[in-house]
Protein backbone atom coordinates (compact mmCIF):
# COMPACT_ATOMS: atom_id res chain seq x y z
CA UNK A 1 48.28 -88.97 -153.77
CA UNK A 2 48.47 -88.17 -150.10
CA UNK A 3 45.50 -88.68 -147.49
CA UNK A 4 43.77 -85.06 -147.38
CA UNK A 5 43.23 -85.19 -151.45
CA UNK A 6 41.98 -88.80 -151.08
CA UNK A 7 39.55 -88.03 -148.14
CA UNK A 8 38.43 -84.87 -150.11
CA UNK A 9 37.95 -87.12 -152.85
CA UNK A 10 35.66 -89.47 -151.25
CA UNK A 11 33.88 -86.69 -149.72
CA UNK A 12 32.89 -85.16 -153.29
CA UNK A 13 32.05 -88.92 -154.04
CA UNK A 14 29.59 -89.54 -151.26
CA UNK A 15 28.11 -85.72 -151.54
CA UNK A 16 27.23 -86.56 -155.04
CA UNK A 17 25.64 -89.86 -154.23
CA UNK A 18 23.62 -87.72 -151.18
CA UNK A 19 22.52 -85.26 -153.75
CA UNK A 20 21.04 -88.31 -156.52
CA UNK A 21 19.05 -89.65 -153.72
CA UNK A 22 21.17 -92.32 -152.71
CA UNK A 23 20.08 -93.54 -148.66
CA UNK A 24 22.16 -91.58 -146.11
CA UNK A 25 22.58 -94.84 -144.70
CA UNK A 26 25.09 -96.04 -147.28
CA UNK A 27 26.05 -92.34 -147.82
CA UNK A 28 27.70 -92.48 -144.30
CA UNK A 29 29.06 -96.01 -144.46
CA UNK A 30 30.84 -95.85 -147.91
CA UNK A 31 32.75 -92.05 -146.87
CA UNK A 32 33.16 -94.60 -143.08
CA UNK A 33 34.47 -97.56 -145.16
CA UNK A 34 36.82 -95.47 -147.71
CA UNK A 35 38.43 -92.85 -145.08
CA UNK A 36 39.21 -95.95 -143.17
CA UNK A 37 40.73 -97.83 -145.58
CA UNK A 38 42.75 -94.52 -146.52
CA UNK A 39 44.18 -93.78 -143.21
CA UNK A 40 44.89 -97.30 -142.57
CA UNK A 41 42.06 -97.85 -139.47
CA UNK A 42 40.75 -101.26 -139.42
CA UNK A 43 37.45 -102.40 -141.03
CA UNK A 44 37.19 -104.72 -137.86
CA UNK A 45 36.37 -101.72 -135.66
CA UNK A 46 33.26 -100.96 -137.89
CA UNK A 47 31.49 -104.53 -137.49
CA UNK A 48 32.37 -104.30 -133.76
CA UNK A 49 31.36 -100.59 -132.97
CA UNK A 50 27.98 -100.89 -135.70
CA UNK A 51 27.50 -103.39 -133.43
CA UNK A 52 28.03 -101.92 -129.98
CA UNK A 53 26.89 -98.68 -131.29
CA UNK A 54 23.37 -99.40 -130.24
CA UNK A 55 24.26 -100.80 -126.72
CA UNK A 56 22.47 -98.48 -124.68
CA UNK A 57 19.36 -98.78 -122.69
CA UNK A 58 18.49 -95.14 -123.48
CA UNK A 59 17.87 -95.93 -127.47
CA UNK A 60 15.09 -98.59 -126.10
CA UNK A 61 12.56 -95.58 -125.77
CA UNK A 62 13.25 -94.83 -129.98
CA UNK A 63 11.04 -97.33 -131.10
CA UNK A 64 8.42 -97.47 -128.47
CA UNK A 65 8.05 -93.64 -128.92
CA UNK A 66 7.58 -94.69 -132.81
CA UNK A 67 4.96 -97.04 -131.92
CA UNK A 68 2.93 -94.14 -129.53
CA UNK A 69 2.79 -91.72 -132.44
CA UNK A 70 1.49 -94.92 -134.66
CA UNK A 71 -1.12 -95.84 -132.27
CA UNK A 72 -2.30 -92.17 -131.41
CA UNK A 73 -3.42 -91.67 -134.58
CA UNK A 74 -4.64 -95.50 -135.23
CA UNK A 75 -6.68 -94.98 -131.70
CA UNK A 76 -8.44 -91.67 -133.10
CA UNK A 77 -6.67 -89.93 -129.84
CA UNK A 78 -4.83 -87.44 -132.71
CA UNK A 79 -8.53 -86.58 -134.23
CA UNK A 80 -10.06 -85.89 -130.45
CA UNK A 81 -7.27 -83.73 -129.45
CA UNK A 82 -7.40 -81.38 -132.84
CA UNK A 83 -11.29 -81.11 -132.25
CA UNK A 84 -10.13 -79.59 -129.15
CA UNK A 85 -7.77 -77.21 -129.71
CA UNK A 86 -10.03 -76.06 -132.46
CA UNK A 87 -12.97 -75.36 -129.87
CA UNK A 88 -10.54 -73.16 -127.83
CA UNK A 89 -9.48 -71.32 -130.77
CA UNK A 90 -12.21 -70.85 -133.12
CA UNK A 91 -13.71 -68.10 -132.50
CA UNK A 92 -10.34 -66.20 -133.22
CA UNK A 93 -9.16 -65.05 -136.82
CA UNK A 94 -6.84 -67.67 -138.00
CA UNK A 95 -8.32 -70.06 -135.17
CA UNK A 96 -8.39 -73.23 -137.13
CA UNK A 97 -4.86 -72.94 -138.22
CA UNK A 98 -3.65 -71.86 -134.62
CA UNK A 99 -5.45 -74.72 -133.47
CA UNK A 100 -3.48 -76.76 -135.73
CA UNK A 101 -0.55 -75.50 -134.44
CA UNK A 102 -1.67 -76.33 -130.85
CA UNK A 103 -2.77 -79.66 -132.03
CA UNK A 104 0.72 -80.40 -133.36
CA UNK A 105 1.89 -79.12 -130.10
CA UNK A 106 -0.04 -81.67 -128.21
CA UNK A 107 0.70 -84.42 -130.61
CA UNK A 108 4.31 -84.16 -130.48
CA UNK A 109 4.02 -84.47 -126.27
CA UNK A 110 3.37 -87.66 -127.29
CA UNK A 111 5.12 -88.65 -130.19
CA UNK A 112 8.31 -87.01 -130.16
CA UNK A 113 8.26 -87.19 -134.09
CA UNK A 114 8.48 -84.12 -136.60
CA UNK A 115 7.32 -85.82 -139.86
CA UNK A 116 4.91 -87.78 -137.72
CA UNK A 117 3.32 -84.98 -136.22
CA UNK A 118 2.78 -83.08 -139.55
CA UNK A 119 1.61 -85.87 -141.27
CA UNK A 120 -0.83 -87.17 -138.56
CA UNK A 121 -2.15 -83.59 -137.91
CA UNK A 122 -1.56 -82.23 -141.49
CA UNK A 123 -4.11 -85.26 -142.69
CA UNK A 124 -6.77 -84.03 -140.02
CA UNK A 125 -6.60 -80.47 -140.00
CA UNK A 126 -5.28 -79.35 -143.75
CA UNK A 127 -8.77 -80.18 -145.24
CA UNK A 128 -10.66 -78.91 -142.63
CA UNK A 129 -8.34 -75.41 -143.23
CA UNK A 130 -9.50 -74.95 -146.63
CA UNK A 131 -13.06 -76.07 -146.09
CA UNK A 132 -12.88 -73.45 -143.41
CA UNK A 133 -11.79 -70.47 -146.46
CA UNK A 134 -7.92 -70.77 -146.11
CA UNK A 135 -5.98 -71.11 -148.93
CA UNK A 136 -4.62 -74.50 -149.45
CA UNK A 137 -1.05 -73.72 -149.23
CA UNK A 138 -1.35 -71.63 -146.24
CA UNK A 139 -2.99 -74.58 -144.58
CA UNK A 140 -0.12 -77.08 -146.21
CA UNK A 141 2.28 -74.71 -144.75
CA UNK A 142 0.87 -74.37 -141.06
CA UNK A 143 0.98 -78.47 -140.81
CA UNK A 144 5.00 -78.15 -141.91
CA UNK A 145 5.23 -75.86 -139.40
CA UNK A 146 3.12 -77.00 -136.69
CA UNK A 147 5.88 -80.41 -136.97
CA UNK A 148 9.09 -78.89 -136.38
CA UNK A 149 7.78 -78.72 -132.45
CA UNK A 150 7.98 -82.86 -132.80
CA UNK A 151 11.07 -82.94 -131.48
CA UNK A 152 11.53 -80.17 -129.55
CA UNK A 153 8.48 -80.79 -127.48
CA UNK A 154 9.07 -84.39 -125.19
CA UNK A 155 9.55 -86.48 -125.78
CA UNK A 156 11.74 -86.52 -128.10
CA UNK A 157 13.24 -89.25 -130.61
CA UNK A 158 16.39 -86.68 -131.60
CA UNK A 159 16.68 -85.69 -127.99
CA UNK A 160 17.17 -89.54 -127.50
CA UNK A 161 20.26 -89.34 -130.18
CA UNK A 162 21.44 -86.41 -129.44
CA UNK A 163 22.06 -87.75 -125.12
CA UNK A 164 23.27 -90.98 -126.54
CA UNK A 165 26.25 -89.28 -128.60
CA UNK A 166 27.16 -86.44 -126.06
CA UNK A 167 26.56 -88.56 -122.48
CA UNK A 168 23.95 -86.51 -121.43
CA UNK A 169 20.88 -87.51 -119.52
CA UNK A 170 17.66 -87.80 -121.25
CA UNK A 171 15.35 -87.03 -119.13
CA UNK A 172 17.34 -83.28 -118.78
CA UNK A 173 17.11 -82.82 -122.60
CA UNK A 174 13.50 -83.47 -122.58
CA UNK A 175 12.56 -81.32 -119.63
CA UNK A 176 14.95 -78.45 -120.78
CA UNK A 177 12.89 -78.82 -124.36
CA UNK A 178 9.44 -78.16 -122.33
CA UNK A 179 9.32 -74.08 -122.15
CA UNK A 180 10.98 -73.53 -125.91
CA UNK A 181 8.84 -75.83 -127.48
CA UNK A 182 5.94 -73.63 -125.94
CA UNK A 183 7.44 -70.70 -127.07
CA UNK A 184 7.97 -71.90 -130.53
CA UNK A 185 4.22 -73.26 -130.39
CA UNK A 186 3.41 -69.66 -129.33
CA UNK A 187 5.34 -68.13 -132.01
CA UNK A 188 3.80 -69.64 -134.74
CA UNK A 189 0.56 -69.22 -133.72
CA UNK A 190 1.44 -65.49 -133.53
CA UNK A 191 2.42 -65.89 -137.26
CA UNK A 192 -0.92 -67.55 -138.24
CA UNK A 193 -3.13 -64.87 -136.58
CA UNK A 194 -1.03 -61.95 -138.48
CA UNK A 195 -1.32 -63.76 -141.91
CA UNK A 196 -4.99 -64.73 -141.23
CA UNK A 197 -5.31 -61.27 -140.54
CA UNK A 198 -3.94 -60.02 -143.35
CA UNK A 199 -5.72 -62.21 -145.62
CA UNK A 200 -9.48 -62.49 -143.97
CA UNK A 201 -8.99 -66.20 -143.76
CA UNK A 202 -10.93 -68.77 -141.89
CA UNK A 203 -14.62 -68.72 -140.40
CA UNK A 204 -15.36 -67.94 -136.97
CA UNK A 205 -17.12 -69.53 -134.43
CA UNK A 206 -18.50 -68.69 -131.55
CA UNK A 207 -16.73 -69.07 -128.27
CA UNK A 208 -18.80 -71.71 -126.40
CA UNK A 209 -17.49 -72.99 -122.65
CA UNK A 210 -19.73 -75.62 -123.05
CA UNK A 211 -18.17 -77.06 -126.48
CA UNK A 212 -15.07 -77.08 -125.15
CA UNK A 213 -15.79 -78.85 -122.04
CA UNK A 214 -17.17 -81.51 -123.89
CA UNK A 215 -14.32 -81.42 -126.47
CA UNK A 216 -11.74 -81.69 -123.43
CA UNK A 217 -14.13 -84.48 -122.11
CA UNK A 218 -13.33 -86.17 -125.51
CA UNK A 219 -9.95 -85.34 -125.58
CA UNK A 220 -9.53 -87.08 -122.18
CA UNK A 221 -7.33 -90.10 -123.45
CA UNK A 222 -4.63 -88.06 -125.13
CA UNK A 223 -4.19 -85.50 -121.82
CA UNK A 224 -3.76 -88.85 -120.15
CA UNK A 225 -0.73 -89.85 -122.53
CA UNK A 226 0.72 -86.58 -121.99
CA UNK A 227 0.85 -86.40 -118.36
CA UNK A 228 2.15 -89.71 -117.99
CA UNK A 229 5.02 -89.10 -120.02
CA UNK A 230 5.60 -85.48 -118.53
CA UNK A 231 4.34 -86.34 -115.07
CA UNK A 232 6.38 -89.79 -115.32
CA UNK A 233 9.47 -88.24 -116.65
CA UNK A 234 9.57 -85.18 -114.84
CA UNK A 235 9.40 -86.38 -111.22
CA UNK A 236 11.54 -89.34 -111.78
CA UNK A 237 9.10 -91.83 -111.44
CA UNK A 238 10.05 -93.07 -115.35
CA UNK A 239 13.39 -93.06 -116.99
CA UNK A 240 12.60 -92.16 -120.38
CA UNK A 241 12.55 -95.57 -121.61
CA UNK A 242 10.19 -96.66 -119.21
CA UNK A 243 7.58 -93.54 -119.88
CA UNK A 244 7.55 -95.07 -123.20
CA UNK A 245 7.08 -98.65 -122.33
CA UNK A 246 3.97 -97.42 -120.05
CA UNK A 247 2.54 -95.09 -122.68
CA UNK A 248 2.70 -97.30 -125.63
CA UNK A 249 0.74 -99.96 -123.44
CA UNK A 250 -1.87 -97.02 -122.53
CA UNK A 251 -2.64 -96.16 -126.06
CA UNK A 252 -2.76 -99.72 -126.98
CA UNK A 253 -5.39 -100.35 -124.76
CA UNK A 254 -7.20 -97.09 -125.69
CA UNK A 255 -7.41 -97.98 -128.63
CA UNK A 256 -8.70 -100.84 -128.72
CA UNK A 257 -11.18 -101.24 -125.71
CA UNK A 258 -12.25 -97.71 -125.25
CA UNK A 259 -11.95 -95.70 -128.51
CA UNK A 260 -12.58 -98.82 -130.02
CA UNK A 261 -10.93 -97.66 -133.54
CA UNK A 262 -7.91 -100.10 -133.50
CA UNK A 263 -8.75 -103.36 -134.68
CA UNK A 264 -6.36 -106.46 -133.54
CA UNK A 265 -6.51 -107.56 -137.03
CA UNK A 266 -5.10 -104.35 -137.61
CA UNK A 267 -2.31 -104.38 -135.25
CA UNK A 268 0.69 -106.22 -137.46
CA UNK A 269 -0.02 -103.22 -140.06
CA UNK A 270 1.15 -100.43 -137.55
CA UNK A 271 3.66 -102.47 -135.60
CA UNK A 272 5.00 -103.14 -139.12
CA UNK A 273 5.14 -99.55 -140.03
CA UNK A 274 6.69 -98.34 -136.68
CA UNK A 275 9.47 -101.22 -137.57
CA UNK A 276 10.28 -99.80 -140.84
CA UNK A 277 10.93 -96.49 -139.28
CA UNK A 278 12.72 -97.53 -136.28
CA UNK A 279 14.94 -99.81 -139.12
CA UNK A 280 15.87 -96.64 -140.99
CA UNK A 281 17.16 -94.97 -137.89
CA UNK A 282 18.86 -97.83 -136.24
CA UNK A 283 21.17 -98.38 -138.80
CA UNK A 284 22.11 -94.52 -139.18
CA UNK A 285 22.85 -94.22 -135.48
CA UNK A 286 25.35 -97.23 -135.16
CA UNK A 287 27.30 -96.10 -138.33
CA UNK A 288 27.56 -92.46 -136.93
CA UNK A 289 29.18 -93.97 -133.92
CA UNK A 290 31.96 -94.80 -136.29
CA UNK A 291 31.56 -91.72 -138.08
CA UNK A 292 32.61 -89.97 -134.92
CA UNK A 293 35.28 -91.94 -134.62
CA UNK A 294 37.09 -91.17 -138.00
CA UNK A 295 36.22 -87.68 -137.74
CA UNK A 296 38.11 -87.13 -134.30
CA UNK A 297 41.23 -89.19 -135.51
CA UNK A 298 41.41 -86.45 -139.02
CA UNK A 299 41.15 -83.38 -136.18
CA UNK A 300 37.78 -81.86 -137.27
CA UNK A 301 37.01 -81.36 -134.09
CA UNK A 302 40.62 -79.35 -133.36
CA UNK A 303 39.98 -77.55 -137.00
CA UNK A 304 36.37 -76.17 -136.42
CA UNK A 305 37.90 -75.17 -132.83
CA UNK A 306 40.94 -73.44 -134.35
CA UNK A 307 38.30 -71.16 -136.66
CA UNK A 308 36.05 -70.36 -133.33
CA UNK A 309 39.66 -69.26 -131.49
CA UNK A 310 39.63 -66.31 -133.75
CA UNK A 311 36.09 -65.01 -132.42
CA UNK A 312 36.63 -65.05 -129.40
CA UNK A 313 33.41 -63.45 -127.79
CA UNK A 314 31.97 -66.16 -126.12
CA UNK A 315 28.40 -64.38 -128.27
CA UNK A 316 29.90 -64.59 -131.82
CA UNK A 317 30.91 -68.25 -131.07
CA UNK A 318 27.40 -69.05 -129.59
CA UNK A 319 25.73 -67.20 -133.15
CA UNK A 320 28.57 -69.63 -135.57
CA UNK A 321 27.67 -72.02 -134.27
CA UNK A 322 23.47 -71.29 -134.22
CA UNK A 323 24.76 -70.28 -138.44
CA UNK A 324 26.63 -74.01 -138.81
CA UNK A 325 23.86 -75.71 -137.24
CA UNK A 326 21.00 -73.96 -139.67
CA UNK A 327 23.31 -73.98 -142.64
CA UNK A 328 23.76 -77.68 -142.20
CA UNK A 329 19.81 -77.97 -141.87
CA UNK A 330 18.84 -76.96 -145.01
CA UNK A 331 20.31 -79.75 -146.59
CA UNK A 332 20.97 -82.38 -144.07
CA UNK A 333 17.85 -84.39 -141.93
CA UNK A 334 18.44 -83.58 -138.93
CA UNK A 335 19.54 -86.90 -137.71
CA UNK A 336 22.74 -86.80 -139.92
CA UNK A 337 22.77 -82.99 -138.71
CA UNK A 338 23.22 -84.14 -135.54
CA UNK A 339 25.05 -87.24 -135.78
CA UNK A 340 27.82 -84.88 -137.47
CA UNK A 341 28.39 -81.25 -135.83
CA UNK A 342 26.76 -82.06 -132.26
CA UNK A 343 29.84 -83.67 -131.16
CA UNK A 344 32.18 -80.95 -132.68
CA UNK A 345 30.11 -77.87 -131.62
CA UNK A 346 29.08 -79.03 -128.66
CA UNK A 347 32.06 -79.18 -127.16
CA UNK A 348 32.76 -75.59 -128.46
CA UNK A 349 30.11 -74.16 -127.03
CA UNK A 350 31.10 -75.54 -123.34
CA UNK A 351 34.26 -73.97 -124.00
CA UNK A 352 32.05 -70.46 -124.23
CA UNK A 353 30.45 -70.49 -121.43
CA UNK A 354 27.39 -72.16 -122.74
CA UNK A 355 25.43 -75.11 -120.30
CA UNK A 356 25.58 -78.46 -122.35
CA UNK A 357 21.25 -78.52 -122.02
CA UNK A 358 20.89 -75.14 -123.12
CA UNK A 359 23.26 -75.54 -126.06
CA UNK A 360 21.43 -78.64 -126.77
CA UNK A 361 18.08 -76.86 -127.08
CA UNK A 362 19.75 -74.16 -129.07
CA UNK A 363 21.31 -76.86 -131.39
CA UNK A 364 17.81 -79.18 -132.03
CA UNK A 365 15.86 -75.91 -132.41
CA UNK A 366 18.19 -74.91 -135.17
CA UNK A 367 17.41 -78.54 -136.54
CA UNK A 368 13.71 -77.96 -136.04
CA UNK A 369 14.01 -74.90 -138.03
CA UNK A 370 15.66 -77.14 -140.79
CA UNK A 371 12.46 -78.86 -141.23
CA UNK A 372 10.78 -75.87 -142.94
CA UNK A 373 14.27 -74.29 -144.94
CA UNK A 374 14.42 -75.28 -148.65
CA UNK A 375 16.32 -76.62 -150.54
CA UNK A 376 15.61 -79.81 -148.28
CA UNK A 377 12.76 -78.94 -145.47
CA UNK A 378 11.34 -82.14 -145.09
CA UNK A 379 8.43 -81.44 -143.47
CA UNK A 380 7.57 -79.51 -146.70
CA UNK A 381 8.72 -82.72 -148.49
CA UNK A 382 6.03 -84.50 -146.12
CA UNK A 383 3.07 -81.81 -146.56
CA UNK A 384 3.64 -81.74 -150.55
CA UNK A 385 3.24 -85.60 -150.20
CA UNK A 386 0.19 -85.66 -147.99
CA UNK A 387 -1.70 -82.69 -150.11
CA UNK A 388 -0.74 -83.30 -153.12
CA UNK A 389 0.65 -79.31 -153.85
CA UNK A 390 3.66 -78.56 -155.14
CA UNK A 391 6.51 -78.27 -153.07
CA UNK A 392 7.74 -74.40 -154.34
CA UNK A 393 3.93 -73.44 -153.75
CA UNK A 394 4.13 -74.43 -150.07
CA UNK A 395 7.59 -72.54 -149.15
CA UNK A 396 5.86 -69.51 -149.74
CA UNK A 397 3.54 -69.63 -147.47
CA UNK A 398 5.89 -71.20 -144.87
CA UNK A 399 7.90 -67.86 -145.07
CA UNK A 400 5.88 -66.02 -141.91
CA UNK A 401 6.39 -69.16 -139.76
CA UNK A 402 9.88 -69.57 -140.56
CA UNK A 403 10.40 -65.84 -139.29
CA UNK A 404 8.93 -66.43 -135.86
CA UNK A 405 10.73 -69.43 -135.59
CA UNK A 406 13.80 -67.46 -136.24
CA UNK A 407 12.70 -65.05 -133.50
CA UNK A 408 12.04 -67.51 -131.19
CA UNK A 409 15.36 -69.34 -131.31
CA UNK A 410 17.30 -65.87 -131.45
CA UNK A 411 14.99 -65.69 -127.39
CA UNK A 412 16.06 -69.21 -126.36
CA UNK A 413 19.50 -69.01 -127.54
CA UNK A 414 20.14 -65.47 -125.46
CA UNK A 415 17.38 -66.35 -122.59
CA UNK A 416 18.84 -69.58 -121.01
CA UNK A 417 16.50 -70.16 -118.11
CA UNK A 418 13.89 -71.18 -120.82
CA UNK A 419 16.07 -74.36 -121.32
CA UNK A 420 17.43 -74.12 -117.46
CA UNK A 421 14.83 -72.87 -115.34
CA UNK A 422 12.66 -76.43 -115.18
CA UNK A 423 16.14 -78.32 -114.36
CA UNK A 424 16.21 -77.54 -111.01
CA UNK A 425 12.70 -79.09 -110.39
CA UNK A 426 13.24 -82.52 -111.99
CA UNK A 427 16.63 -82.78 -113.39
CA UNK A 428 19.12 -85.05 -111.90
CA UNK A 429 21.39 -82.47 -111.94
């Protein structure tokens, strides 16, 4: 049997085990392990690169960026900011779920985490959505949403990945992420007005200058977090890394001397849980190191360039790509997403004219999109969790937010300066 049936063989293998549930972890590392063994590479290289994989100052921000979204919501921050947005927007149909939107917004400028941000938010602002008169999978829906801006927004923990495997400089991905992740933010809320609308959902309030002074007075701790990250990041005061060092110690001490909600006794707990999370992506990232490695000695790289050659235009090549990177999305995380076509496509897209940070935009807000696109959609995964509804009952009313995300990516992909235009202010070029 010859080496393209064999490596097609192990392929169907490990796609089956994906499909029963099996971690992508060891999904990844037994097709690694078998195409290795098949064309003959040695197994030393995987202990060495696994190992070496994750020898890079850059990754040091993953974690700590795991530990600010943990502590934002441990410190009450989350709560105060959502009270906030809510005070701006009230008063407008569809205000509390636009505020949710805004408050996810807000979150992920500090957390840089999708399923973080719509289960943090989600668990504040879905029951105060149907106390308000929305329907509970509407409001389920807008917190699935309201997450995909996690990682488009900085920072952001897949922006981390994503400049680790192509060489690119972090603290360009995460400025270049700053005006599409407001126009996404935008978008959506655009979406929950219409349906709102259309539906007479949600209470008013009335538009008070006064309440939202003292909401913003509340709120104080978690504009704080976000400007040091932005601030720090954007006018090269912080590397990434750094900005994360700095605003994990801020919300530490928030929490516990002036919001007063995090308890030391409490502390293991959520360093615990940030752990676990940062030992589930650890792992994946060194093995796709050696992923990439197997998959440019078999030419996939040279085979997904061959089928762009017969394109051409530089704009049907940009819009296979945008389809391969969605496609992939909705049933792929968007870790493994990444970890597999960002280092084939990318290069492709160079090739076409297209600026390495804008195509990196375009490629994590076709992940984003992922988030919310069954058959997978985790963030739908993560809102049927958190509310208890049924999963199918949710993607319904996900359906007008999915649309204006579509919309908005179709702008960012064909408007570069929105990834650009920022670059020349506090990129390094």
């Amino acid at each position: 049997m010859d080496n393209g049936t064999l490596i097609t063989l192990i392929t169907l293998g490990v796609t089956v085990l994906f499909v029963i549930g099996v971690p992508i972890f060891l999904v990844i590392g037994f097709w690694v392990v078998g195409c290795s063994l098949v064309i003959d590479f040695t197994l030393a290289n995987i202990g060495v690169t696994l190992f070496e994989g994750l020898s890079f100052f850059g990754l040091l921000a993953l974690p700590l960026f795991i530990m600010t979204g943990d502590l934002i919501n441990a410190a009450g921050i989350a709560k105060r900011m959502s009270d906030f947005a809510y005070s701006i927007l009230g008063w407008v149909r569809g205000g509390l779920g636009m505020a949710t939107i805004g408050a996810c917004g807000m979150f992920a400028a500090i957390s840089g985490s999708n399923a973080g941000t719509t289960a943090t938010i989600g668990s504040i602002m879905q029951p105060e959505m149907v106390k308000n008169g929305y329907d509970e999978r509407f409001a389920a829906a807008t917190a699935a949403a309201g997450g995909t801006v996690g990682i488009i927004i900085p920072p952001s923990i897949i922006f981390i990945v994503y400049g680790f495997l192509l060489d690119l400089p972090i603290s360009d991905l995460f400025i270049g992420g700053m005006l599409p992740g407001i126009l996404m933010v935008v978008a959506m809320q655009g979406a929950c007005y219409y349906a709102s609308s259309k539906n007479k959902w949600g209470h008013l309030i009335r538009f008070e200058p006064r309440k939202i002074a003292r909401a913003g007075l509340r709120a104080y701790l978690g504009f704080i977090a976000i400007a040091i990250v932005i601030y720090g990041i954007y006018s090269g005061t912080f590397s990434p890394t750094e900005a994360a060092g700095v605003t994990v110690g801020f919300c530490l001490i928030a929490g516990v001397l002036i919001t007063r909600e995090i308890k030391i006794r409490k502390l293991p707990e959520i360093l615990l849980r940030s752990g676990q999370i940062t030992g589930m992506l650890a792992p994946l990232i060194a093995v796709s190191v050696v992923m990439q490695q197997i998959l440019s000695l078999l030419g996939a790289g040279e085979v997904v360039n061959g089928w762009m050659a017969y394109l051409g235009n530089p704009t049907l090549v940009l819009l296979a790509c945008m389809f391969l990177v969605l496609a992939a999305g909705t049933v792929l995380e968007s870790l493994p997403n990444t970890i597999i076509l960002a280092p084939i496509l990318a290069p492709i897209a160079y090739t076409a004219g297209v600026d390495p940070i804008h195509f990196a935009v375009i490629f994590l807000v076709g992940d984003a999109i992922g988030f919310i696109t069954p058959p997978y959609g985790l963030n739908l995964y993560v809102a049927s969790g958190m509310t208890g509804i049924p999963y199918f009952s949710i993607v319904r009313f996900v359906l007008p937010y999915l649309f204006a995300l579509l919309a908005a990516w179709m702008i960012i992909a064909f408007v570069p300066p929105l990834s650009t235009y920022l670059l020349q202010f506090g990129g390094t070029g």
